[in-house]
C-alpha atoms as a PDB file:
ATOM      1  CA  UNK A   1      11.078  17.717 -42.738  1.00  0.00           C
ATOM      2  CA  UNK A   2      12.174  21.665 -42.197  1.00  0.00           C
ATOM      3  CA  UNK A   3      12.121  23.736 -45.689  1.00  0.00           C
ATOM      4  CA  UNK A   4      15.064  25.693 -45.666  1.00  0.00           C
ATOM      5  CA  UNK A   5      14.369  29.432 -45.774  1.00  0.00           C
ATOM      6  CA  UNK A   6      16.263  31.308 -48.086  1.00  0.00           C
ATOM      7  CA  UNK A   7      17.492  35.149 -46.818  1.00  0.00           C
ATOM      8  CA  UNK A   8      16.130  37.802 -48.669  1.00  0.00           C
ATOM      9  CA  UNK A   9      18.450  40.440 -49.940  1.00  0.00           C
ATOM     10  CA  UNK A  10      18.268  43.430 -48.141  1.00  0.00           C
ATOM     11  CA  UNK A  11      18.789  46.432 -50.213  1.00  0.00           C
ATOM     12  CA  UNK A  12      19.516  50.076 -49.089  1.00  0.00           C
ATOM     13  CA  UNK A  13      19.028  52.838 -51.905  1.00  0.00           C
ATOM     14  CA  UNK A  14      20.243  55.968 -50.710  1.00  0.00           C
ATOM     15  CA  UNK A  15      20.253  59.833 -51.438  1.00  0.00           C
ATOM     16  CA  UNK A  16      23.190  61.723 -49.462  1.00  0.00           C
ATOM     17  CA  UNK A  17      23.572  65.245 -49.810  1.00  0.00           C
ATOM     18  CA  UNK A  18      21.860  67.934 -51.076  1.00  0.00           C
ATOM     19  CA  UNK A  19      20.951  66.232 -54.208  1.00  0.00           C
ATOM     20  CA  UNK A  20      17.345  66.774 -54.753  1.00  0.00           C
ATOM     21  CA  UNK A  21      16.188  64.499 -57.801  1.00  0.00           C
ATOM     22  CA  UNK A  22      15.177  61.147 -56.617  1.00  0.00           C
ATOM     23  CA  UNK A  23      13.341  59.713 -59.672  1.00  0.00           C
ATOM     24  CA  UNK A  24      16.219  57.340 -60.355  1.00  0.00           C
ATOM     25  CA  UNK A  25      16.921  56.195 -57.014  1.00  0.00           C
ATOM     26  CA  UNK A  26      12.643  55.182 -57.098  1.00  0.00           C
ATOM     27  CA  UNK A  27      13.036  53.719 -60.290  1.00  0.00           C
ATOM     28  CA  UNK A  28      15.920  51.817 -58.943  1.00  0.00           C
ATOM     29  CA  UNK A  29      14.345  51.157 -55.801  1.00  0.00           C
ATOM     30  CA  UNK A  30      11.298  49.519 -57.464  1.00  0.00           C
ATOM     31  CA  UNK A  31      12.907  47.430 -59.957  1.00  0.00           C
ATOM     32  CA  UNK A  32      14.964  45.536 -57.085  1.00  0.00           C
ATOM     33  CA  UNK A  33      11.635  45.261 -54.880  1.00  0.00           C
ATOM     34  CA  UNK A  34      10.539  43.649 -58.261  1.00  0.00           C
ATOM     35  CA  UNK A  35      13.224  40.811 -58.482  1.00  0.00           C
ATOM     36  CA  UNK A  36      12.421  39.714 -55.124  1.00  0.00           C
ATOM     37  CA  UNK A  37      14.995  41.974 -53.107  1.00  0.00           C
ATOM     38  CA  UNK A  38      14.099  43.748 -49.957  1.00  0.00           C
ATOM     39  CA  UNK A  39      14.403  47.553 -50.240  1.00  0.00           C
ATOM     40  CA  UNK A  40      15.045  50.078 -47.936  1.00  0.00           C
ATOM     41  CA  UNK A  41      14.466  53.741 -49.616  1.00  0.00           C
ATOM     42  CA  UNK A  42      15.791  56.658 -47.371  1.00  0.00           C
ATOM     43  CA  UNK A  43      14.290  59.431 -49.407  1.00  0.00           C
ATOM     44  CA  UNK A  44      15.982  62.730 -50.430  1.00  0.00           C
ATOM     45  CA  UNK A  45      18.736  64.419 -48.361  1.00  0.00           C
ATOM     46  CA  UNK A  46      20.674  61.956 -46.207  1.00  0.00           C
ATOM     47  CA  UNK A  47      23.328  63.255 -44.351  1.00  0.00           C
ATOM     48  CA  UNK A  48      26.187  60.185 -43.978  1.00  0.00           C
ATOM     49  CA  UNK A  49      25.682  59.522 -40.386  1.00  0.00           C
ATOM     50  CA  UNK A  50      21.917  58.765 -41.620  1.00  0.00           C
ATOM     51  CA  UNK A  51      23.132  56.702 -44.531  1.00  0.00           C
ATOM     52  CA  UNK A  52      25.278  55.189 -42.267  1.00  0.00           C
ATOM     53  CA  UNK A  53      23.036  54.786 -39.239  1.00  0.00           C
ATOM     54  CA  UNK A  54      20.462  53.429 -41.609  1.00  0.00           C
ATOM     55  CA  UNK A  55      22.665  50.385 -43.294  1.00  0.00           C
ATOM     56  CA  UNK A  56      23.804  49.057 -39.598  1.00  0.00           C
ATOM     57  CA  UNK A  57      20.140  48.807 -38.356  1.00  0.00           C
ATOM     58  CA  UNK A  58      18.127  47.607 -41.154  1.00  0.00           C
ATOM     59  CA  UNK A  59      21.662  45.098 -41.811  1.00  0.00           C
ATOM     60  CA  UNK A  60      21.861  45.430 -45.168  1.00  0.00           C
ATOM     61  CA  UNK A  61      23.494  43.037 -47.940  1.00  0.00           C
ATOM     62  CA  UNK A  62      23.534  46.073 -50.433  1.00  0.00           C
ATOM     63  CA  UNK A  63      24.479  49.720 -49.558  1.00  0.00           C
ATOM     64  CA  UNK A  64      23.069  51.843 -53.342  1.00  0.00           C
ATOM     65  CA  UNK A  65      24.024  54.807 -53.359  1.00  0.00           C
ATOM     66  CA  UNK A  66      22.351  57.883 -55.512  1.00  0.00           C
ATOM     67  CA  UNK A  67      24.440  61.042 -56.423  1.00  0.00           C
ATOM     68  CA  UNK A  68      23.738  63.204 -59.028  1.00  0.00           C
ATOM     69  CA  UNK A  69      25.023  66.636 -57.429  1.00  0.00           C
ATOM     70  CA  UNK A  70      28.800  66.046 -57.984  1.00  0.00           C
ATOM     71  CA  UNK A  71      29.490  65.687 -54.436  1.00  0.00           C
ATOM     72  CA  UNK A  72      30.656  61.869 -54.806  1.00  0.00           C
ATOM     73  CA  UNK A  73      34.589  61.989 -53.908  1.00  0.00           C
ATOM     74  CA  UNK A  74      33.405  63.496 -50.883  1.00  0.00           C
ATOM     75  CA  UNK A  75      30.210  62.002 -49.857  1.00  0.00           C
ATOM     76  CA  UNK A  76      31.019  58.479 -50.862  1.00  0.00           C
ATOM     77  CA  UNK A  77      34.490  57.998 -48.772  1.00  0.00           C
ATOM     78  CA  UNK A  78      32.818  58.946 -45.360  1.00  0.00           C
ATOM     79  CA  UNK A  79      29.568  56.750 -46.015  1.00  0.00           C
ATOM     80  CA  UNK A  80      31.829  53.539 -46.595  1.00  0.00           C
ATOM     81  CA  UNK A  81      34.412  54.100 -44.090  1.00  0.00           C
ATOM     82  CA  UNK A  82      31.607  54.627 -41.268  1.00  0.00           C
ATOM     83  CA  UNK A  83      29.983  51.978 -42.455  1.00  0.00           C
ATOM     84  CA  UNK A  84      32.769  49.806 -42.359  1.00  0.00           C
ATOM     85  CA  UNK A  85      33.919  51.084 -38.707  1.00  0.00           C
ATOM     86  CA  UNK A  86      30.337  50.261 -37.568  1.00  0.00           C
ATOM     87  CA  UNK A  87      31.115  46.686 -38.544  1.00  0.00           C
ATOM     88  CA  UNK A  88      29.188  46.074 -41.417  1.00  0.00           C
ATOM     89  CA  UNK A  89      32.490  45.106 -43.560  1.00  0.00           C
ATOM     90  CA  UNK A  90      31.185  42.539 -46.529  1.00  0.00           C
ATOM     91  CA  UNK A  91      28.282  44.906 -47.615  1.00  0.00           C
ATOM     92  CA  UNK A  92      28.455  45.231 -51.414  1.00  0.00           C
ATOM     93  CA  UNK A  93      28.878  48.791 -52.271  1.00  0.00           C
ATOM     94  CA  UNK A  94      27.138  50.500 -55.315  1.00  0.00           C
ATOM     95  CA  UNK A  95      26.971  53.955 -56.656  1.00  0.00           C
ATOM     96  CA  UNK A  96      25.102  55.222 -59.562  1.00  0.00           C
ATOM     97  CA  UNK A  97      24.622  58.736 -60.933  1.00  0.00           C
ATOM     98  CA  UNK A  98      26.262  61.474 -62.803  1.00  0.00           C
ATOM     99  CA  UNK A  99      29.481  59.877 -62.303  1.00  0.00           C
ATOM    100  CA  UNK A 100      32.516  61.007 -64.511  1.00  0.00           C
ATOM    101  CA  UNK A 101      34.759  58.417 -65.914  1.00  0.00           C
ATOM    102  CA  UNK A 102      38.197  59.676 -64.292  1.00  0.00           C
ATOM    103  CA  UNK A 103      36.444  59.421 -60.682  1.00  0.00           C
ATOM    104  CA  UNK A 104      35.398  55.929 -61.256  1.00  0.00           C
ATOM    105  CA  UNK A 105      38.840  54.180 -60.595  1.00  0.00           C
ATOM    106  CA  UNK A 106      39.646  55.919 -57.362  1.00  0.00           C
ATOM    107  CA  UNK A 107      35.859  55.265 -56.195  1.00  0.00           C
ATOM    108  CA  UNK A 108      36.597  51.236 -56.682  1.00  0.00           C
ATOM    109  CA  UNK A 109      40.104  52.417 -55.173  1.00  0.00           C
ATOM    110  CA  UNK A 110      38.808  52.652 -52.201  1.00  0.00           C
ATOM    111  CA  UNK A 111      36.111  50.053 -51.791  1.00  0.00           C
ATOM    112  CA  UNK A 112      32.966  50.582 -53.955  1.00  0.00           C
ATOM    113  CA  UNK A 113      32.147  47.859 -56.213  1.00  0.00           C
ATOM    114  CA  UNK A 114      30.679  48.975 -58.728  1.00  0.00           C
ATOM    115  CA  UNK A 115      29.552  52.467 -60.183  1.00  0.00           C
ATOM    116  CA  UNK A 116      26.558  52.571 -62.452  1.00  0.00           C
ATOM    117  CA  UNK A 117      26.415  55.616 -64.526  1.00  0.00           C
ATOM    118  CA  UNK A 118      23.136  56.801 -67.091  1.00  0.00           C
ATOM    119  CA  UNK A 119      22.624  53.934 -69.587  1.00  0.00           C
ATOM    120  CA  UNK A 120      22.891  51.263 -67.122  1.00  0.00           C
ATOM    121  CA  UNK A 121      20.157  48.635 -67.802  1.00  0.00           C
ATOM    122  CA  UNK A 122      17.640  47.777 -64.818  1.00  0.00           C
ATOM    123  CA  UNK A 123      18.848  44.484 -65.107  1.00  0.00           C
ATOM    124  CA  UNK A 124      22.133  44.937 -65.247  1.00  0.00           C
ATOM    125  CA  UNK A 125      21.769  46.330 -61.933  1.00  0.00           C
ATOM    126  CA  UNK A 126      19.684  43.877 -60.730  1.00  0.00           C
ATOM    127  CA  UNK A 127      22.099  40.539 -62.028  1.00  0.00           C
ATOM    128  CA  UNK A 128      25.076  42.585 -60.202  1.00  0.00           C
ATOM    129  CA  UNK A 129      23.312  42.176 -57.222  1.00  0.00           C
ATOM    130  CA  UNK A 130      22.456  38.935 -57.276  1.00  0.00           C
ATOM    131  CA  UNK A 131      26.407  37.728 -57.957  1.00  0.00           C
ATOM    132  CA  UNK A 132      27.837  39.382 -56.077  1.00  0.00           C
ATOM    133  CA  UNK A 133      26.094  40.219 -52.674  1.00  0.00           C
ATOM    134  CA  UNK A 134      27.392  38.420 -49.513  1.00  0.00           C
ATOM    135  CA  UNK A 135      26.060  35.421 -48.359  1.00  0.00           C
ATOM    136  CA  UNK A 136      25.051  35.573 -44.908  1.00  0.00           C
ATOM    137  CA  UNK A 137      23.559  32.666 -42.618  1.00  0.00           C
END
């Protein structure tokens, strides 16, 4: 009798722009590792084409990503729309950080999923994931 394997989800926590604190993103990063999810951590000061270059090749379920510098109406758009052109288009799109409340609608506006802003529970986080990320055979 064959077991049936179960795919892992594969997690990209990422740090565009010139953003330079990235104790959040770790924290983040280790939690999901924790619950069983695959990580991929691109460290500090990812330009989009990275971001974006990184999600297509490691095929990610998840693209997380970690903005604290205010830069998030512009950083955010390009990172999803490459991805997206690349052909990764049922990757569940996350944002946390310093996020104001007005920019929140027009971020899910225009495809991210969810935005997770200081206060957020690690396990809030980590139950979002596990909803809603695409199932992939």
């Amino acid at each position: 009798m064959q077991k049936k394997t179960v795919q892992k989800i594969r997690v990209l926590v990422a740090k565009p722009g010139l953003d330079g604190h990235d104790r959040g993103a770790k924290v983040i990063a280790r939690a999901l590792r924790d619950a069983g999810f695959e990580v991929i951590y691109t460290g500090l000061h990812q330009t989009p084409e990275m971001v974006v270059s990184a999600a297509i090749q490691e095929d990610v379920h998840v693209v997380g990503l970690s903005i604290l510098s205010g830069a998030h109406n512009a950083l955010v758009p390009e990172i999803l729309n490459g991805v997206r052109d690349a052909g990764l288009k049922d990757a569940l799109f996350l944002v946390g950080g310093i996020i104001p409340d007005e920019d929140i609608p027009p971020l899910k506006e225009q495809g991210v999923h969810m935005v997770f802003t200081p206060g957020a529970s690690l396990q809030e986080v980590v139950d979002y994931i596990r909803q809603h990320a695409p199932v992939r055979s």
